[in-house]
Each structure stands twice: as C-alpha cells, then as structure tokens.
C-alpha atoms as a PDB file:
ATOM      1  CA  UNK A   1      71.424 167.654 113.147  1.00  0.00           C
ATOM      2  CA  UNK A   2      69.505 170.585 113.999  1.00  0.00           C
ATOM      3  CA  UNK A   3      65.516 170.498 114.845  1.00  0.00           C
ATOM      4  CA  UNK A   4      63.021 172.843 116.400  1.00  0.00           C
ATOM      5  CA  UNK A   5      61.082 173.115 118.962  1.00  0.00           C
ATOM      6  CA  UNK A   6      57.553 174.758 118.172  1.00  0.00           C
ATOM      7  CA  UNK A   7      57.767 178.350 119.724  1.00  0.00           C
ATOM      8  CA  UNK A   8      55.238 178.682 122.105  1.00  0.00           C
ATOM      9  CA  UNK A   9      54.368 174.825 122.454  1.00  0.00           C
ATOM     10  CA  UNK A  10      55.046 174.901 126.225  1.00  0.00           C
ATOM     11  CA  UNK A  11      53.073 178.061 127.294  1.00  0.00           C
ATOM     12  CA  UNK A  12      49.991 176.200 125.063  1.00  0.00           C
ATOM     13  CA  UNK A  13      50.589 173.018 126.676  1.00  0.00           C
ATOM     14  CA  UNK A  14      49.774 174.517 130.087  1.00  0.00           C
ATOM     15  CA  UNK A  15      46.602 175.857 129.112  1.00  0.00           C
ATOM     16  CA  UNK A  16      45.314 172.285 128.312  1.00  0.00           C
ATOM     17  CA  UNK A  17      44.167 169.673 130.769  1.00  0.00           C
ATOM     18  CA  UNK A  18      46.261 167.017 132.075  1.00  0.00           C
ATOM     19  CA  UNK A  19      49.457 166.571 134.426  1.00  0.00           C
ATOM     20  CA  UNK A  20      52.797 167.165 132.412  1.00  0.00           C
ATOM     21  CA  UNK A  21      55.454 165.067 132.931  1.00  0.00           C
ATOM     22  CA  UNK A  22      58.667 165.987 132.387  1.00  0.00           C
ATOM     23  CA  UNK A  23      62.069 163.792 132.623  1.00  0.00           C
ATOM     24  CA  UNK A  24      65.184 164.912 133.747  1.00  0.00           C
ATOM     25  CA  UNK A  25      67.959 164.991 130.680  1.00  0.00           C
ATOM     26  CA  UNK A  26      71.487 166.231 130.861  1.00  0.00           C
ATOM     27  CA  UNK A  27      73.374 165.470 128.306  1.00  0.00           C
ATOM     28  CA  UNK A  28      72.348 164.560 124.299  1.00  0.00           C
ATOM     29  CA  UNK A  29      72.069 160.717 125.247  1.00  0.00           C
ATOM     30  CA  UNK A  30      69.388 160.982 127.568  1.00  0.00           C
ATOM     31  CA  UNK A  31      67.530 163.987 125.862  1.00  0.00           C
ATOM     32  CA  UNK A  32      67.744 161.808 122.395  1.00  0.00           C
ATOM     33  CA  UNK A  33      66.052 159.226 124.023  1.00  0.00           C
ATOM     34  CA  UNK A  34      63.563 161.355 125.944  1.00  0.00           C
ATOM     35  CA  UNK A  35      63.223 162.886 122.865  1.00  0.00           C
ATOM     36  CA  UNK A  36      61.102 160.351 121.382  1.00  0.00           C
ATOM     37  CA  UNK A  37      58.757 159.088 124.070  1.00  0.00           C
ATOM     38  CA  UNK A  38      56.647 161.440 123.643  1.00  0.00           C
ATOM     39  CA  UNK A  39      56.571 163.430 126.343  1.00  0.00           C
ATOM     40  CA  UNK A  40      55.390 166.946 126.553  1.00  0.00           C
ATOM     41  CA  UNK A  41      58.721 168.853 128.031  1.00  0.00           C
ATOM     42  CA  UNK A  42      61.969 168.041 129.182  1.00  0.00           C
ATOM     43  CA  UNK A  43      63.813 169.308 132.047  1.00  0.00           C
ATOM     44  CA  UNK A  44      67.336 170.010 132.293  1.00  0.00           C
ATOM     45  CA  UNK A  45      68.523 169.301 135.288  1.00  0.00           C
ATOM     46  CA  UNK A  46      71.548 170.986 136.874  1.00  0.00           C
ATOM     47  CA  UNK A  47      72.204 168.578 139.194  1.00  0.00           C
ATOM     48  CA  UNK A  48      72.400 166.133 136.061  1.00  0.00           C
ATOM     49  CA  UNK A  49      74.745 168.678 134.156  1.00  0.00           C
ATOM     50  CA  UNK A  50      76.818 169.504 136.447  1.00  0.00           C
ATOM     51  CA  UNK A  51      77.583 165.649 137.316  1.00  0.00           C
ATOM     52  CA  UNK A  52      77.527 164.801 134.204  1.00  0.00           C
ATOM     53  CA  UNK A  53      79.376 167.492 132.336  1.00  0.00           C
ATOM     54  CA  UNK A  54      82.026 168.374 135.555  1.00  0.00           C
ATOM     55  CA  UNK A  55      81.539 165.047 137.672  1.00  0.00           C
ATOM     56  CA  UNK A  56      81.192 167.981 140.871  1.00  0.00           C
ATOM     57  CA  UNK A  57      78.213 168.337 142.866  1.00  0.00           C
ATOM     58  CA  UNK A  58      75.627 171.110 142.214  1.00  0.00           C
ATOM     59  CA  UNK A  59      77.118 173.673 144.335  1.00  0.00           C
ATOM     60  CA  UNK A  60      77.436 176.891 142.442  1.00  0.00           C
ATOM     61  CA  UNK A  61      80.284 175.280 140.407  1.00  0.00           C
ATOM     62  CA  UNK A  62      78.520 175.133 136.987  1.00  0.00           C
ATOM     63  CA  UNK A  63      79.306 178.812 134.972  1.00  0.00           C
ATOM     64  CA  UNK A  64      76.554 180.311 132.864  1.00  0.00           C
ATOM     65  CA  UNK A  65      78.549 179.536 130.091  1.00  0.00           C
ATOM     66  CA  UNK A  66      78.710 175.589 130.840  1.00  0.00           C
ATOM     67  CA  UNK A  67      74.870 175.847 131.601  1.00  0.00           C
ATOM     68  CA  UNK A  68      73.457 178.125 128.622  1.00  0.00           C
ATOM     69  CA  UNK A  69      76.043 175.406 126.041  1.00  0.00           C
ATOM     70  CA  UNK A  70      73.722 172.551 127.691  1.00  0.00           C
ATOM     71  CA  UNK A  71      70.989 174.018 127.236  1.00  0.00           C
ATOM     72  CA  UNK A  72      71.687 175.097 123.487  1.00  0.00           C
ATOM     73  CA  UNK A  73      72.901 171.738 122.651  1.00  0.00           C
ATOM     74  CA  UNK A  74      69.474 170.242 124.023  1.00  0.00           C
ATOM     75  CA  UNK A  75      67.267 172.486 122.585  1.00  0.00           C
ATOM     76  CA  UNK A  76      68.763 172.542 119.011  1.00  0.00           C
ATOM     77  CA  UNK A  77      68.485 168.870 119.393  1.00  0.00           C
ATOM     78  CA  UNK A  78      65.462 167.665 120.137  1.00  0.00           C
ATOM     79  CA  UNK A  79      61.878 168.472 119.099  1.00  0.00           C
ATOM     80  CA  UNK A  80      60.399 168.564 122.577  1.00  0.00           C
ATOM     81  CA  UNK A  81      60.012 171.753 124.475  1.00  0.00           C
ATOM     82  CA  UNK A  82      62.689 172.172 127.666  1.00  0.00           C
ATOM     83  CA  UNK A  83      62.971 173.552 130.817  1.00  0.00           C
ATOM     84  CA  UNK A  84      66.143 174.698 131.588  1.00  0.00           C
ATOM     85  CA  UNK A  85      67.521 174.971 135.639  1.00  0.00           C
ATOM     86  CA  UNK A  86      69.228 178.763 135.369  1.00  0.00           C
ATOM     87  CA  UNK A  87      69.909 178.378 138.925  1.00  0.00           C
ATOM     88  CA  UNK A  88      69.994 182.082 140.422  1.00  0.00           C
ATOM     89  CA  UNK A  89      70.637 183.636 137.434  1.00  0.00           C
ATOM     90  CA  UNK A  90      74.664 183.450 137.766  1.00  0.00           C
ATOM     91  CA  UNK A  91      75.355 186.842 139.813  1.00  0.00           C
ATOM     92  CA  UNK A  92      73.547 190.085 140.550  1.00  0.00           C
ATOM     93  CA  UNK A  93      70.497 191.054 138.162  1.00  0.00           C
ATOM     94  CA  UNK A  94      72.467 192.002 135.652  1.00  0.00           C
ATOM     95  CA  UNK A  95      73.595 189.115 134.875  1.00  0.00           C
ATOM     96  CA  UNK A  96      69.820 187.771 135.429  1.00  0.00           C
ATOM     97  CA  UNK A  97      69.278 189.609 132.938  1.00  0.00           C
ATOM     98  CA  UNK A  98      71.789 188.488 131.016  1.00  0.00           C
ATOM     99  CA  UNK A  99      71.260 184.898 131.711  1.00  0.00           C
ATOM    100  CA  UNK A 100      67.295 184.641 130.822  1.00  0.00           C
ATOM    101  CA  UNK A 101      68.045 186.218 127.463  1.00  0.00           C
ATOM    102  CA  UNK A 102      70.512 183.486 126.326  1.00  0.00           C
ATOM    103  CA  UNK A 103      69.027 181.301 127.441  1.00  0.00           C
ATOM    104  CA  UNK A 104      65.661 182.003 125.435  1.00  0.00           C
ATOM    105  CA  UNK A 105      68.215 182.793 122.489  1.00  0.00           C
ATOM    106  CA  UNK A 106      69.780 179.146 122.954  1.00  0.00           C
ATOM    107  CA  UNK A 107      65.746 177.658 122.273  1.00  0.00           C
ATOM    108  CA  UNK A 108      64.782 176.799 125.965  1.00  0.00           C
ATOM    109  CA  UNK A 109      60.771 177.613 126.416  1.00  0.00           C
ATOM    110  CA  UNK A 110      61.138 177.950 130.136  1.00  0.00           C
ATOM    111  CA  UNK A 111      63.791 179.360 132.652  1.00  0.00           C
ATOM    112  CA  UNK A 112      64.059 178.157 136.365  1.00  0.00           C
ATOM    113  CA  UNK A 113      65.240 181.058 138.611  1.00  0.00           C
ATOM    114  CA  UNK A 114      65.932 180.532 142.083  1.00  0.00           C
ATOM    115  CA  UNK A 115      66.124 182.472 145.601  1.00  0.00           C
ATOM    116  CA  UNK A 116      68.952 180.325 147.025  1.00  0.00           C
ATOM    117  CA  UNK A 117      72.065 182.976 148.155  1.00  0.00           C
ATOM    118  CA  UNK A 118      75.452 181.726 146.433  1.00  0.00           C
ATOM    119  CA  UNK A 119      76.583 179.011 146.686  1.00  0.00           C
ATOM    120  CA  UNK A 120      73.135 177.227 145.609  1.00  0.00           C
ATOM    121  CA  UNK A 121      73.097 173.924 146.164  1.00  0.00           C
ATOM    122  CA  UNK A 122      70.505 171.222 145.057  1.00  0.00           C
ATOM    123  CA  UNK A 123      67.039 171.545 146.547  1.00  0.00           C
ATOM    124  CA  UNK A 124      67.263 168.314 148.668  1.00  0.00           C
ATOM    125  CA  UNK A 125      70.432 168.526 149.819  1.00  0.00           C
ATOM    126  CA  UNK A 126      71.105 170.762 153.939  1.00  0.00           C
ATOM    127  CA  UNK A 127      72.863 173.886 153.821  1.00  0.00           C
ATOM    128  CA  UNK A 128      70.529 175.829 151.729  1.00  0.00           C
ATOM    129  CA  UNK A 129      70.428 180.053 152.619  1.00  0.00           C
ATOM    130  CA  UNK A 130      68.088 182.037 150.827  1.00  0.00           C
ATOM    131  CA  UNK A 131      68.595 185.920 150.118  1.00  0.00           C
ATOM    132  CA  UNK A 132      65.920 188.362 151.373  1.00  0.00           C
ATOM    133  CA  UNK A 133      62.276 188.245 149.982  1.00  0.00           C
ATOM    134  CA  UNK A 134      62.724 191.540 147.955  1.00  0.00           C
ATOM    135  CA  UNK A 135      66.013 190.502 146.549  1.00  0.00           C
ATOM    136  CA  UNK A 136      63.964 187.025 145.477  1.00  0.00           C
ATOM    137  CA  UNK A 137      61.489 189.012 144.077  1.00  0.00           C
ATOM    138  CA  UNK A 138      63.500 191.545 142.284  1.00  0.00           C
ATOM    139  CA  UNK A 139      65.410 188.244 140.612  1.00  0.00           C
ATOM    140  CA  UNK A 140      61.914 187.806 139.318  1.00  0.00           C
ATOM    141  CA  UNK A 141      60.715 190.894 138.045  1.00  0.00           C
ATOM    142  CA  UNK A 142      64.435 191.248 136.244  1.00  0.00           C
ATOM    143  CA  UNK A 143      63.792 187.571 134.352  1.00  0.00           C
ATOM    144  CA  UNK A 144      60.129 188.384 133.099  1.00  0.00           C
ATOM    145  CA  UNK A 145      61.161 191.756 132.045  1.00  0.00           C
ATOM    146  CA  UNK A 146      64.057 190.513 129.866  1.00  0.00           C
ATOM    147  CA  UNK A 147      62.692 187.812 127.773  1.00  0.00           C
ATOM    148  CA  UNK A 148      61.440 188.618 124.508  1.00  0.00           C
ATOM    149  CA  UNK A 149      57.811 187.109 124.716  1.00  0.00           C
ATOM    150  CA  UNK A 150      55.933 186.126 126.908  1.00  0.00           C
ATOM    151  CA  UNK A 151      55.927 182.194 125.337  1.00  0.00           C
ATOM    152  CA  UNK A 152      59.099 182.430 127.049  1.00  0.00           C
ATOM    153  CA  UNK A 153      58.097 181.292 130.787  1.00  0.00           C
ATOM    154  CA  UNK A 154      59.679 182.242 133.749  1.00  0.00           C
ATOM    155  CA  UNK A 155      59.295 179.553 136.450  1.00  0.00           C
ATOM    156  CA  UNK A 156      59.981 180.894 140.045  1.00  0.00           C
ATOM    157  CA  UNK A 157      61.568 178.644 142.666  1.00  0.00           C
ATOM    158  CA  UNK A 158      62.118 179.196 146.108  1.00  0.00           C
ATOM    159  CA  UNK A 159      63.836 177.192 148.474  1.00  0.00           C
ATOM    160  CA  UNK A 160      62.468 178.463 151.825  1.00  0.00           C
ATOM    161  CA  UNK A 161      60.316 175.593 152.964  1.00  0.00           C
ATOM    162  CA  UNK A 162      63.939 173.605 154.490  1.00  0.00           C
ATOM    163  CA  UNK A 163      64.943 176.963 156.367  1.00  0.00           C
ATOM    164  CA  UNK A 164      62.864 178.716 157.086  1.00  0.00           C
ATOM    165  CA  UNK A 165      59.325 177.194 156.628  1.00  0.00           C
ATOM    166  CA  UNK A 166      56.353 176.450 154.763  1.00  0.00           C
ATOM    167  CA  UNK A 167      54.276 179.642 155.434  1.00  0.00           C
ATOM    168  CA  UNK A 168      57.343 181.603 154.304  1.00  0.00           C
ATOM    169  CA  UNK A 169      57.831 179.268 151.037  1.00  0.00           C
ATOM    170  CA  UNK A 170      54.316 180.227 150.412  1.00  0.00           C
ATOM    171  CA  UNK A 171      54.486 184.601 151.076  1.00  0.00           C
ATOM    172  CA  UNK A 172      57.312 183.537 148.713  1.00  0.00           C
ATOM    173  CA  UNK A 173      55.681 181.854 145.933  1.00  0.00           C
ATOM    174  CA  UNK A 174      52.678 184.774 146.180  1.00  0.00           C
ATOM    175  CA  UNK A 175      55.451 187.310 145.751  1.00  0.00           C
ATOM    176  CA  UNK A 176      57.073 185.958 142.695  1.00  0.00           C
ATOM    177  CA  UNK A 177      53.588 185.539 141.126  1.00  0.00           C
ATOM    178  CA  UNK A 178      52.999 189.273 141.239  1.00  0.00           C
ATOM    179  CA  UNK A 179      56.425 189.933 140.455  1.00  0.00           C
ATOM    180  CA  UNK A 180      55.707 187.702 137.080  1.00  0.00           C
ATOM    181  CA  UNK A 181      56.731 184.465 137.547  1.00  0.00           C
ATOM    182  CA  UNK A 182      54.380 182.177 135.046  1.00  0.00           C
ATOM    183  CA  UNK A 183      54.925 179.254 136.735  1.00  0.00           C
ATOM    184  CA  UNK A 184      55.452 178.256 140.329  1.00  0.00           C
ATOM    185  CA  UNK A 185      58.075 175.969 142.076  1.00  0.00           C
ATOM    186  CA  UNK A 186      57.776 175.656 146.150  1.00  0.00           C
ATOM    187  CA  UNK A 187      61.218 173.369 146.473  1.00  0.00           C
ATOM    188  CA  UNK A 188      61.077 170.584 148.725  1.00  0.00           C
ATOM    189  CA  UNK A 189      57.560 170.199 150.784  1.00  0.00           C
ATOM    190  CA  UNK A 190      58.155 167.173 152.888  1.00  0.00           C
ATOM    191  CA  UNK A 191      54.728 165.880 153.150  1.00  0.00           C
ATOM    192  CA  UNK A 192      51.561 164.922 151.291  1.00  0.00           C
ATOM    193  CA  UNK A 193      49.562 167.511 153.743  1.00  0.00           C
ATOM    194  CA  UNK A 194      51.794 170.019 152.571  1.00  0.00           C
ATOM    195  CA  UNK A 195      51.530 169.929 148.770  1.00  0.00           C
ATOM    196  CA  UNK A 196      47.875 170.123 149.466  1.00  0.00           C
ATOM    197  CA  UNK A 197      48.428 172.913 151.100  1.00  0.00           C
ATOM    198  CA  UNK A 198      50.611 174.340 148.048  1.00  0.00           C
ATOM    199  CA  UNK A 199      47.698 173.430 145.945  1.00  0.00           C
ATOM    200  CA  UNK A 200      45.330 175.303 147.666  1.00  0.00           C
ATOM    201  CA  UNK A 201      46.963 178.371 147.712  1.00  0.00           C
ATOM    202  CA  UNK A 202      48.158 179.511 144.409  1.00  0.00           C
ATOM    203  CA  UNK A 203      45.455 179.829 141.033  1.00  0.00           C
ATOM    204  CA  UNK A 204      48.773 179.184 139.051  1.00  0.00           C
ATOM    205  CA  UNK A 205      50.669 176.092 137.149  1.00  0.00           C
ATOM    206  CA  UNK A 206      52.666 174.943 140.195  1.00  0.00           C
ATOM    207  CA  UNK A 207      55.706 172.080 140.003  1.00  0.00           C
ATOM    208  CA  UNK A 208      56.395 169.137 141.735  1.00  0.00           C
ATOM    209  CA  UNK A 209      59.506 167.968 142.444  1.00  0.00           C
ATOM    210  CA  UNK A 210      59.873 164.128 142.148  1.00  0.00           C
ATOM    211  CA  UNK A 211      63.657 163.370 143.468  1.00  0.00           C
ATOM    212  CA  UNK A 212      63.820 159.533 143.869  1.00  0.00           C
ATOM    213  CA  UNK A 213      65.295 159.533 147.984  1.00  0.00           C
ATOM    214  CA  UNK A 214      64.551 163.146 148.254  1.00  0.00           C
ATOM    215  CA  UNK A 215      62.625 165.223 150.596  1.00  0.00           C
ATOM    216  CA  UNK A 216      59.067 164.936 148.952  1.00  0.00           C
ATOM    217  CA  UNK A 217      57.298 161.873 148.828  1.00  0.00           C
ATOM    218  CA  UNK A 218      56.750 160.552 144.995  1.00  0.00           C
ATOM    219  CA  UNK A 219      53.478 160.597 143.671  1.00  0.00           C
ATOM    220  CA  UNK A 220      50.939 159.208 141.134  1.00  0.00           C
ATOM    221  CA  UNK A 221      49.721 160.994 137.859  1.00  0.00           C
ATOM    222  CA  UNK A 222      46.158 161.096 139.642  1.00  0.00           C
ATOM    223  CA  UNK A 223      47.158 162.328 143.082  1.00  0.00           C
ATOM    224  CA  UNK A 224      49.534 164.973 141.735  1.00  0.00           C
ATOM    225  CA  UNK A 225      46.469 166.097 140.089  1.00  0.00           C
ATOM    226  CA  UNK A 226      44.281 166.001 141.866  1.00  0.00           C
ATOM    227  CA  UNK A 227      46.584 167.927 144.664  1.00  0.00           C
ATOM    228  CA  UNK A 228      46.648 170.592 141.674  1.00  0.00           C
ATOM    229  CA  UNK A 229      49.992 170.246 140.578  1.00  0.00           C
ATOM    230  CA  UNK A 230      50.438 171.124 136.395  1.00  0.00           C
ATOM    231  CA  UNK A 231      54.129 169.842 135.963  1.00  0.00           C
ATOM    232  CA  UNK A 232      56.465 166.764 137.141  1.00  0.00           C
ATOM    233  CA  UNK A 233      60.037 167.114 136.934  1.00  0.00           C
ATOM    234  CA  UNK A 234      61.797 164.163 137.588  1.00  0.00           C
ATOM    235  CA  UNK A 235      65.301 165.343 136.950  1.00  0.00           C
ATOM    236  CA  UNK A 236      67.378 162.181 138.637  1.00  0.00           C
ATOM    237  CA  UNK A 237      65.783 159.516 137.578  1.00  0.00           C
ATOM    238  CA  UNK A 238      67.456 158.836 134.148  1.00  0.00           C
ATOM    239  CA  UNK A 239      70.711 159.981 135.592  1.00  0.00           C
ATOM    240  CA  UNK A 240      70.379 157.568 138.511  1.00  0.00           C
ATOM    241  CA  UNK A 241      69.348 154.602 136.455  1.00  0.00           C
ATOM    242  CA  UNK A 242      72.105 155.221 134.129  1.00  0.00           C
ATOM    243  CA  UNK A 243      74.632 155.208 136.938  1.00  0.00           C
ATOM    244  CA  UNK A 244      73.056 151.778 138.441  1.00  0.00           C
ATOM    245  CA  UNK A 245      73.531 150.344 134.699  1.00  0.00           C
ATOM    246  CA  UNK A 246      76.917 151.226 134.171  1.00  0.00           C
ATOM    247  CA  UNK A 247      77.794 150.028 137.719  1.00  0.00           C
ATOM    248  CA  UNK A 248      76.311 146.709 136.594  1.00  0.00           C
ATOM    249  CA  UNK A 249      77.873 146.690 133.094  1.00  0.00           C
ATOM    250  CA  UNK A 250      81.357 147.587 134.276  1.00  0.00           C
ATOM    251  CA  UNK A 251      81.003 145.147 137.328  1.00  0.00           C
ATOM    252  CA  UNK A 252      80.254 142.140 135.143  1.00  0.00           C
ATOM    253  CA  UNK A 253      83.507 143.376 133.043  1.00  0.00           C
ATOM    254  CA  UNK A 254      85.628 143.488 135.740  1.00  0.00           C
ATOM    255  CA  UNK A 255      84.470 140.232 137.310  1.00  0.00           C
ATOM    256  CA  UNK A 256      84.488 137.861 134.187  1.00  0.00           C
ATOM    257  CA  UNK A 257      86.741 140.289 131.507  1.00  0.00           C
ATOM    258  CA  UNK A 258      83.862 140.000 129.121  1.00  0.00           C
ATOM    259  CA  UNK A 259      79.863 141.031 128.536  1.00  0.00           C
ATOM    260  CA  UNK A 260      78.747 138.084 127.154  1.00  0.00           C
ATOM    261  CA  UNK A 261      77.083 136.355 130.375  1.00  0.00           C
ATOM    262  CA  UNK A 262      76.247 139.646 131.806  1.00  0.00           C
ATOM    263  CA  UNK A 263      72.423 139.557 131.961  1.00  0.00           C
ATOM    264  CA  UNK A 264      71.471 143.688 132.274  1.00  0.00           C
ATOM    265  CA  UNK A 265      69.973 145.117 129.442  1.00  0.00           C
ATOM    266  CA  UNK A 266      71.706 146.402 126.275  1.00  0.00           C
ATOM    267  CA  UNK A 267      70.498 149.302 123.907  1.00  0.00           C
ATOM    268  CA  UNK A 268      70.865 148.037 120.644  1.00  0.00           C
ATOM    269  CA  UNK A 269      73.742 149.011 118.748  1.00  0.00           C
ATOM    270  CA  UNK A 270      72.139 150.112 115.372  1.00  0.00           C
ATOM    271  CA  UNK A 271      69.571 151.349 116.663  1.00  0.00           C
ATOM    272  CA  UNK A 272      72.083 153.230 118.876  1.00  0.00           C
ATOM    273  CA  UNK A 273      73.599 154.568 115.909  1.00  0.00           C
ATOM    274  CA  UNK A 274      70.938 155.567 114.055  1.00  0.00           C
ATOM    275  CA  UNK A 275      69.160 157.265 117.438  1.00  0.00           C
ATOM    276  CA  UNK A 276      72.869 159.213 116.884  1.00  0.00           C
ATOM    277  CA  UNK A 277      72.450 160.247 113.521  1.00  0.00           C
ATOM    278  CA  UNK A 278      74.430 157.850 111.633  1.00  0.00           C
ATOM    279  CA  UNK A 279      71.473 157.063 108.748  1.00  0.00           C
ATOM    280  CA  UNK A 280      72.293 160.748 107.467  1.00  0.00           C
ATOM    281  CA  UNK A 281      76.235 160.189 107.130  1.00  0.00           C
ATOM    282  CA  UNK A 282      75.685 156.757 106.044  1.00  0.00           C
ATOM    283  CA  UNK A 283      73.389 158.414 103.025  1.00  0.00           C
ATOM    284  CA  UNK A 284      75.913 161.218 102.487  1.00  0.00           C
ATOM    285  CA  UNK A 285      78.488 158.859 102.290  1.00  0.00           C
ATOM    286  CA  UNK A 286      76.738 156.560  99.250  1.00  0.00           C
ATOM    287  CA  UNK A 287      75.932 160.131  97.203  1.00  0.00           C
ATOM    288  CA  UNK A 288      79.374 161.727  97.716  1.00  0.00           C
ATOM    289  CA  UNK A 289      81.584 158.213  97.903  1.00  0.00           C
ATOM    290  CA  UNK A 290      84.688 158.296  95.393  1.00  0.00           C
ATOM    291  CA  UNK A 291      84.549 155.933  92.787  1.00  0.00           C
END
C-alpha cells in the first residue's frame, strides 16, 4: 500500500523546539514498525541496507540504484518523514547531481552527502580518507542546487574528525554551511567536550550520531540538548537488536528443535499480518470471492 509523507513536514519540524529522534530502519519490517511509534523522522541507514539488503559491509559496495530502491520503498511506505544516507553521492558531481534528484523524486525529505573519498566506509569504522575541502564543498553546492525545493534538505557530513582532526571537521562543517548544506553532521566526535564544542560553533540544526559501541559516547534527550544538538540518528540499534533476537530464536531451535520453551519475545502473528497489510487482501478477498 502506498502512503505519503507530508511534503515539507521535516524542514517544519526543525523549526520547532525539541530534540528529534530518529531510528535507524532498513528494510520495510523495521520502518513499518518505526512507522507507528510516533516518531518525527526516520533514518535510513546504509550500514543497515547494505547488511541487510547485500549481507556486505558498508564499503562503497551498495549502487545508487540498490540505495535510491530502499529509499523509494521506505518512503512510499510509511507516513513518517526519512532521511536517507546518499553516501557521497555515487561518483563525480554529476552523478551528485543525479543522485539528490532521485532521491527527492523517490519521497525522501532529507539527503545525507558525505566527504569520505571512495571507497566510503561507515563513520566508526578506521580507514576513512576524505577528498580535499573544495571537492567536499563543491559535493555540497552540486546537492542544494539540484533539488527541487528547498523542503528538500541537504544534510552535510564530514568525516574529518578520525583523520585528520576536530578543528578541521569543524572549517569543514562551516564550509558546507555556506556552500548550502541545511543541516549539519560532524561524524564521529569522540568525547562529550567535543560535541560541546560542535555545539558552540555552528547557529545550524546539527546531528548526533548515536552508534551503540561506536566512537561517540551515547547520550540523553536532555544533554543532547542542551549540548545543542537538533537530530538523533540511531541507525544500528534496531538492526542490532534484531540480530541479537534472531540469534536467540534460532539458538533455542537448534538446541531443543522447537520454540515452544524458548522464553525471548515474539511479535504477534496477527498483528504481524495485519502491520503487513493483510486486513486489505483479507477485505478484497470477501468482496471479490467466487461464489
């Protein structure tokens, strides 16, 4: 079933007070269910989609096509407005270009480009390179050019803090701002002292990055406020407490050949089913049944 996500909803949301948080989906099981908690954005997670959807690491393996699908399939999904990980934008600036206007035309309200140099890899794992400032930039100035409106957001990442410091993350982060990034993502500060910092410097919505055994140490609603932060991404934490359940599950299977004394916890099946969209073909079925 197709919904829709209010145009816009995401660029109003950040004018109003409050932290937003936003879990990590990647694929239509977890954004279904994130779907209806109420939150205000999802994020779509490469790292997710990749493992998910190619069980490789997020290394540059993931095409634009495999990535814009995801996306599509999310957004025409859910009712929520999502964050999509365009990692550097697939090539050269054509194809950043290319890459920001699909994804805007697959429903996404916000694009994450990155400064890694190819092959990225994930923010908090070592061998990150970055390409020159002015190439970062330029990545930038490409993305906000191309969308169609400006409710379309362009968040800006850069990935300099691990290599090649925190004052250069920052010279970064003011760069992409006048470049016209909307929102602002310094990847991977490895203290408390220095997301104060981060806070400090910019007048702009800035992102934290909450990986569960990451680099940054996770923090409250208040204190992420109150270090200025505007947006939590949290973009393993579903996929990492799927993949303890399943372990569980499948452990108990293996060990006794059955579920029934397992003692995890079980999504129930109709509601399962009707979280799936069964209630619709169940109906159709009962109008258009032969007799």
């Amino acid at each position: 079933m197709n919904r829709t996500q209010p145009a816009g909803a995401l660029a109003g949301r950040l004018k109003q007070p409050g932290l937003i948080s936003a879990p990590g989906v990647f694929d239509m099981v977890s954004a279904k269910i994130a779907d209806g908690r109420g939150f205000d954005a999802l994020y779509m997670t490469g790292y997710g989609v990749v493992a998910s959807h190619l069980g490789l690491p997020d290394a540059g393996l993931a095409s634009y096509t495999e990535m814009v699908g995801r996306a599509g399939q999310i957004a025409k999904g859910t009712t929520t407005p999502l964050i999509a990980d365009g990692d550097t934008g697939y090539g050269g600036l054509l194809n950043v270009d290319f890459t920001v206007r699909g994804y805007e035309a697959a429903g996404a309200q916000a694009i994450q480009i990155e400064d890694q140099a190819f092959p990225k890899k994930c923010g908090h794992t070592p061998g990150r390179r970055v390409v020159p400032l002015e190439d970062a930039a330029r990545r930038i100035k490409v993305a906000a050019q191309a969308r169609s409106t400006k409710d379309f957001l362009i968040v800006a990442r850069t990935d300099a803090r691990t290599a090649l410091g925190l004052d250069e993350a920052l010279r970064r982060g003011e760069a992409f701002l006048e470049a016209g990034a909307d929102i602002l993502f310094i990847e991977a500060p490895e203290s408390e002292a220095e997301m104060e910092t981060i806070g400090r410097r910019f007048d702009a919505p800035l992102i934290a990055n909450m990986v569960e055994g990451g680099r940054t140490p996770i923090l409250s609603r208040s204190e992420l406020e109150q270090l200025r932060f505007k947006i939590a991404i949290f973009p393993v934490a579903g996929l990492l407490a799927m993949a303890a359940a399943l372990r569980s599950v499948y452990g108990g299977i293996r060990d006794t050949g059955s579920t029934r004394d397992w003692d995890g916890d079980l999504y129930d099946f109709g509601a399962f089913s009707r979280l799936m969209g069964f209630e619709r073909i169940w109906a159709f079925e009962r109008e258009h049944m032969e007799t």
